[in-house]
Protein backbone atom coordinates (compact mmCIF):
# COMPACT_ATOMS: atom_id res chain seq x y z
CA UNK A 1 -66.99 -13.59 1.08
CA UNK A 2 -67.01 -13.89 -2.69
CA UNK A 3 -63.95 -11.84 -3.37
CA UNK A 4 -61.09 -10.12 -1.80
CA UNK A 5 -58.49 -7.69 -3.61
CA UNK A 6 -54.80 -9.46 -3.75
CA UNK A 7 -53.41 -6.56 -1.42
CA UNK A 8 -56.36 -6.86 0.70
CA UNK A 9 -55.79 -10.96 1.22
CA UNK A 10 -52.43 -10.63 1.75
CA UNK A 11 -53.16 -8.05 4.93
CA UNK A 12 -54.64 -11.01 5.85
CA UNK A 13 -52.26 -13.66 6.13
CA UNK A 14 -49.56 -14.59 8.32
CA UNK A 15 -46.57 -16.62 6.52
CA UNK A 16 -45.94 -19.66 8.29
CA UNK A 17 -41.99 -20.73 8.60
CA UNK A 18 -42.28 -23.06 11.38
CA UNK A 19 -41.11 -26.58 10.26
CA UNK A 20 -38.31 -27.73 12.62
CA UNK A 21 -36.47 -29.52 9.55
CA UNK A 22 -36.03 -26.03 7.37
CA UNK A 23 -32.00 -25.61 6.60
CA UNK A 24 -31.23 -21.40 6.69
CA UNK A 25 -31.73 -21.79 2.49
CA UNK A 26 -35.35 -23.08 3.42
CA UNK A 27 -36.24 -20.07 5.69
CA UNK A 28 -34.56 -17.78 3.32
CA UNK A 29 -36.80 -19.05 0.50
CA UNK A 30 -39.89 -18.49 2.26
CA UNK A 31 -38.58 -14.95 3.82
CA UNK A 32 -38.10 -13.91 0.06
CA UNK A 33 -41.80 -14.87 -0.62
CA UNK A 34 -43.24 -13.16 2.03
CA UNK A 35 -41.41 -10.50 0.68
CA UNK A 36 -42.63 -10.91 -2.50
CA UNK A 37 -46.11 -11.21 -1.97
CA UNK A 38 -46.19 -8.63 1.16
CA UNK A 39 -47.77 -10.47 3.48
CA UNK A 40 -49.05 -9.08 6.78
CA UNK A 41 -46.27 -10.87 8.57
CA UNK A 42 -43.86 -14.01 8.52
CA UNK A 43 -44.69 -16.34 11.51
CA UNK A 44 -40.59 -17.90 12.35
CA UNK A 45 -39.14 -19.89 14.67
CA UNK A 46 -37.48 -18.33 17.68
CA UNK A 47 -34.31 -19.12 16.70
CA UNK A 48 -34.95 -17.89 13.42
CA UNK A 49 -36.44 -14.21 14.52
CA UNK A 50 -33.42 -11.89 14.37
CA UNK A 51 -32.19 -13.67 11.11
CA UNK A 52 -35.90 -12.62 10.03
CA UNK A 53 -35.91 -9.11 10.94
CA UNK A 54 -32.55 -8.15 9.47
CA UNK A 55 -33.68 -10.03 5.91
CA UNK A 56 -36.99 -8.02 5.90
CA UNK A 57 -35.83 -4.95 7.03
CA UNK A 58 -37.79 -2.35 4.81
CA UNK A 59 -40.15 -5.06 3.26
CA UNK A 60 -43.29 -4.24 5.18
CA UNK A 61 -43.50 -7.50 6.75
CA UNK A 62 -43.65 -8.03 10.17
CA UNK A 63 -42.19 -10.81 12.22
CA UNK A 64 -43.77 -12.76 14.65
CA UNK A 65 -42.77 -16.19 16.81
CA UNK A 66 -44.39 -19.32 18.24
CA UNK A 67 -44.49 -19.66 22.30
CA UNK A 68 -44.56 -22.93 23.93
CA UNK A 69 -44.60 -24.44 20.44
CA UNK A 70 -46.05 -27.08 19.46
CA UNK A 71 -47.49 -28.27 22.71
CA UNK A 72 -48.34 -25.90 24.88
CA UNK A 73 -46.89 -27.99 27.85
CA UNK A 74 -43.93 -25.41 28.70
CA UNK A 75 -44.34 -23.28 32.70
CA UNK A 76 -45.53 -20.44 31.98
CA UNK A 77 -42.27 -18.89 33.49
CA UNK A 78 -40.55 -20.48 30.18
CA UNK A 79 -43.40 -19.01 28.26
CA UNK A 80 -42.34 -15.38 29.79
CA UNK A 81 -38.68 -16.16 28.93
CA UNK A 82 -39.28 -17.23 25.29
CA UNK A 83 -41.64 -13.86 25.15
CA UNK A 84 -38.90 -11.60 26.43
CA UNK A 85 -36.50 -12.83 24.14
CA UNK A 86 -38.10 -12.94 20.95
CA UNK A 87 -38.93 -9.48 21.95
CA UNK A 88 -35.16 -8.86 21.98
CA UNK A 89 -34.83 -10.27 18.86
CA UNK A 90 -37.55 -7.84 17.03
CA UNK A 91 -40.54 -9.94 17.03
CA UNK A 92 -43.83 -8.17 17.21
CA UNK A 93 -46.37 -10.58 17.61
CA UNK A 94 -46.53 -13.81 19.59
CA UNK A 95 -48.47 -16.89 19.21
CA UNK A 96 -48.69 -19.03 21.98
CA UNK A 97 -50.08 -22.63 22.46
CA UNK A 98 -52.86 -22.82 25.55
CA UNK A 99 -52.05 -25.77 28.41
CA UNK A 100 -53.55 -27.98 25.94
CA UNK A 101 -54.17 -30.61 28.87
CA UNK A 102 -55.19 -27.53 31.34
CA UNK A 103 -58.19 -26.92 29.30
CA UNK A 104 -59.24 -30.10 28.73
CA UNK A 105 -59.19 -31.20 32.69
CA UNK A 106 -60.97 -27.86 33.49
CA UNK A 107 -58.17 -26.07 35.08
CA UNK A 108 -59.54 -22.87 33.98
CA UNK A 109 -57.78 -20.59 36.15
CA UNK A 110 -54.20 -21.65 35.61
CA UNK A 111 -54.82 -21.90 31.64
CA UNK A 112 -56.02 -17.64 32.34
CA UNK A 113 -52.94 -17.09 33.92
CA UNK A 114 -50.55 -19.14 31.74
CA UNK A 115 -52.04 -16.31 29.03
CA UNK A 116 -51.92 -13.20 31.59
CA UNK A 117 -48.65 -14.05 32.25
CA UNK A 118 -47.65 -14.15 28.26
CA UNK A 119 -50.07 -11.02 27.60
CA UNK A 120 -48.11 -8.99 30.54
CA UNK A 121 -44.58 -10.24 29.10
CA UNK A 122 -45.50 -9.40 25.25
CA UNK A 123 -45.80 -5.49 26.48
CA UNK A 124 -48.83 -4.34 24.42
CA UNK A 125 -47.54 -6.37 21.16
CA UNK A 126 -49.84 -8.52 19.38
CA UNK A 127 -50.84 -12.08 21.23
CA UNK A 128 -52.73 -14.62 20.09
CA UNK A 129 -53.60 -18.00 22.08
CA UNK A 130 -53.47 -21.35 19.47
CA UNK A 131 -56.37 -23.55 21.24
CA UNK A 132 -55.29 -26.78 19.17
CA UNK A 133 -58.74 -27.05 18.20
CA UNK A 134 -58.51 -31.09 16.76
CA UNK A 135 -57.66 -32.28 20.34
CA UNK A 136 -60.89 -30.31 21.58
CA UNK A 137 -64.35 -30.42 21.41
CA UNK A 138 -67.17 -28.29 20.75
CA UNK A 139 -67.13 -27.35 24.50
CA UNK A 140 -63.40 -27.05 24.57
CA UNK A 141 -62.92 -24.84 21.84
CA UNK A 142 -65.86 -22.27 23.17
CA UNK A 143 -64.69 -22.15 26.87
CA UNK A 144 -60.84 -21.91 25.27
CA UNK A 145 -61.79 -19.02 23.46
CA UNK A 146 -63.51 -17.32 26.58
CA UNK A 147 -60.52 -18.09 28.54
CA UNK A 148 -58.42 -16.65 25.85
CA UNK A 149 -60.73 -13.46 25.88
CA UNK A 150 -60.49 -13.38 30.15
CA UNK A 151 -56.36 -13.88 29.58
CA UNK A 152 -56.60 -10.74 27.92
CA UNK A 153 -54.91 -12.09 23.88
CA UNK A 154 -56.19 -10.28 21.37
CA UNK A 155 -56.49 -13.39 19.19
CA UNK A 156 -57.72 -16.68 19.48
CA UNK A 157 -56.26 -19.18 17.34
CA UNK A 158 -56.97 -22.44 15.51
CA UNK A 159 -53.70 -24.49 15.49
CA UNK A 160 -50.24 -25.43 15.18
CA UNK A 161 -50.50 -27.09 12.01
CA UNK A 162 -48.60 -29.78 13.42
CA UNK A 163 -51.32 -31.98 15.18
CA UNK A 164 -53.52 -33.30 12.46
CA UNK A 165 -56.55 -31.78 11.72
CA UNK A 166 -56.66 -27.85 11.68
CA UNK A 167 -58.84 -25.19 10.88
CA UNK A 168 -62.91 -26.04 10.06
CA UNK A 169 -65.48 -23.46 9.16
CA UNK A 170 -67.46 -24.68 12.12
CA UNK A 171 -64.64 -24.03 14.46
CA UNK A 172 -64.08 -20.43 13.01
CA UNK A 173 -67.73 -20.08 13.78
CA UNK A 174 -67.65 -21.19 16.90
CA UNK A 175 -64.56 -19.23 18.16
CA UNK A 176 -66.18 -16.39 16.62
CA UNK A 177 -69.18 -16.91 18.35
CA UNK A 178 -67.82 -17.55 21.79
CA UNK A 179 -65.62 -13.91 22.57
CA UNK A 180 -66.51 -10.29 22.17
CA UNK A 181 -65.50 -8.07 19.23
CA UNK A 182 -62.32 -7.16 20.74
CA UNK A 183 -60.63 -10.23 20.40
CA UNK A 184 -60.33 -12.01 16.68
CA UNK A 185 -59.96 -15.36 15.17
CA UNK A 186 -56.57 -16.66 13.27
CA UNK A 187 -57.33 -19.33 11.20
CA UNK A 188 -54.53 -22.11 10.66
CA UNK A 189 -54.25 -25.18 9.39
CA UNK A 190 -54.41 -26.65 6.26
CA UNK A 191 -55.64 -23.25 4.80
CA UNK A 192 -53.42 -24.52 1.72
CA UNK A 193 -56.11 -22.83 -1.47
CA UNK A 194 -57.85 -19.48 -2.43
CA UNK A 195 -60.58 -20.99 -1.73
CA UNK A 196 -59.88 -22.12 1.56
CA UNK A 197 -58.84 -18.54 2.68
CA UNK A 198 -62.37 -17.21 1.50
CA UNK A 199 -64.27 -19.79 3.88
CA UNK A 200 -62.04 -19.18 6.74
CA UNK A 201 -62.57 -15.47 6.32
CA UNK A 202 -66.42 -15.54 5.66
CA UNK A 203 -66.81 -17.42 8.76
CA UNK A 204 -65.06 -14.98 10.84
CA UNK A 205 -61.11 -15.10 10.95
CA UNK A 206 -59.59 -12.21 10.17
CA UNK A 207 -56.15 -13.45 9.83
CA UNK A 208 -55.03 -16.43 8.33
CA UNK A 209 -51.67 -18.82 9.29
CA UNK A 210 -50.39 -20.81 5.58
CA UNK A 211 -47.35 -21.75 4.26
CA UNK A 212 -49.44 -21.34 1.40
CA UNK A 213 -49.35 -18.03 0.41
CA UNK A 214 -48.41 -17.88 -2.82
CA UNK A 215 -50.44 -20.16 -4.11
CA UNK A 216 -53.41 -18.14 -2.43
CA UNK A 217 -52.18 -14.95 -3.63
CA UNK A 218 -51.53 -15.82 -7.01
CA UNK A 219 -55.20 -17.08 -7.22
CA UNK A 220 -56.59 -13.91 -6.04
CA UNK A 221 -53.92 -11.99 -8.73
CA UNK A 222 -55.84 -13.93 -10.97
CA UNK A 223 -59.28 -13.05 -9.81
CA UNK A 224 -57.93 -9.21 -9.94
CA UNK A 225 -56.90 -9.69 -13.29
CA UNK A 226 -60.80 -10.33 -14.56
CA UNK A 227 -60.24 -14.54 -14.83
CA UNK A 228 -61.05 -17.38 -13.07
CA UNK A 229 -59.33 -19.29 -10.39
CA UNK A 230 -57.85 -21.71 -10.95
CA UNK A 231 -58.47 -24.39 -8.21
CA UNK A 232 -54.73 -24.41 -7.47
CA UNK A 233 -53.93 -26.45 -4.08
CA UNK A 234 -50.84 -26.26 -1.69
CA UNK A 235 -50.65 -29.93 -0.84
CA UNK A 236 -47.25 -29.20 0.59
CA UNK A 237 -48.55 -25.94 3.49
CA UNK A 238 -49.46 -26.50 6.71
């Protein structure tokens, strides 16, 4: 993918306000810029949903929470309560973390029904399943993304952003690769340039988790406007 309209990129991208260390005047700030640069959706803390809904009331963006976040390591009974809630609160789409440590011992079954159980709770809204993909391997990452696909998500998911690593090309490919056209890819994870959102997209995500975003955007405002990007990096996104 050579080229993508701003507009079209930012239909793309999912804001990411997750840090645990972000004051109300942090989250604000990054609620304004998703604002600003109509994103898809903001991706918030739980705690932080209804604050988010009220601020972007009549902005376009969407709100969506983390399940189980960071580790995945929650019952999925908690999983169903954190669901319901944030669903009180207004949020429309849910990203939870697999059984990180289910997967990887084989324990297919319960990691399907850990994700039935969050699929049946989320009421026909948007859920995607974060595999963790820098604690997995090749085999790991293709059987989560089957499981994800059995569990009935409509997403499968790189990461957290808060495990090291995060998304690869490869890994986009292979998650791709491994489920049916119903289900998509997220990338996330150090998807911090322009440039970065391109590969992820050209190999097969069709949404994309930053803190990033304006950086990204403004590179692709510049691409609209007939120049040249400029290379510009988000060290600071995750």
């Amino acid at each position: 993918m050579s080229s993508i309209t701003e507009r079209d990129l930012a239909a793309t991208i999912d804001h990411a306000i997750l840090k645990p260390e972000l004051t109300r005047a942090d989250v604000d700030a990054e609620l304004d810029i998703a604002a600003e640069w109509r994103v898809f959706s903001v991706c918030v803390r739980p705690s932080d949903i209804a604050h988010a809904v009220e601020r972007l009331a009549g902005t376009g963006v969407n709100v969506g929470t983390v399940i189980g976040f960071p580790h995945g390591t929650t019952s999925s009974a908690a999983k169903v309560a954190e669901v319901r809630q944030a669903l009180a609160d207004g949020a429309v789409e849910f990203d939870m973390v697999i059984n990180i440590g289910a997967l990887r011992s084989g324990f297919d079954d319960a990691v399907v029904a850990d994700i039935q159980a969050v699929v049946a709770a989320a009421a026909g809204k948007v859920t995607k399943v974060i595999l963790e993909t820098s604690l997995l391997d090749d085999e790991q990452i293709a059987r989560g993304s089957r499981l994800t696909e059995a569990g009935g998500a409509d997403f499968v998911k790189t990461s957290t952003g808060f495990a090291g690593g995060g998304a690869t090309v490869p890994h986009v490919e292979l998650m791709r690769a491994s489920v049916g056209p119903r289900v998509q890819v997220k990338a996330s994870g150090g998807v911090r340039s322009y440039a970065d959102a391109l590969a992820m997209l050209a190999a097969g995500a069709t949404r994309l988790g930053t803190s990033g975003s304006a950086v990204i955007l403004g590179e692709a405002r510049r691409v609209d406007a007939g120049e040249q990007a400029s290379g510009a990096v988000d060290t600071s996104s995750y």
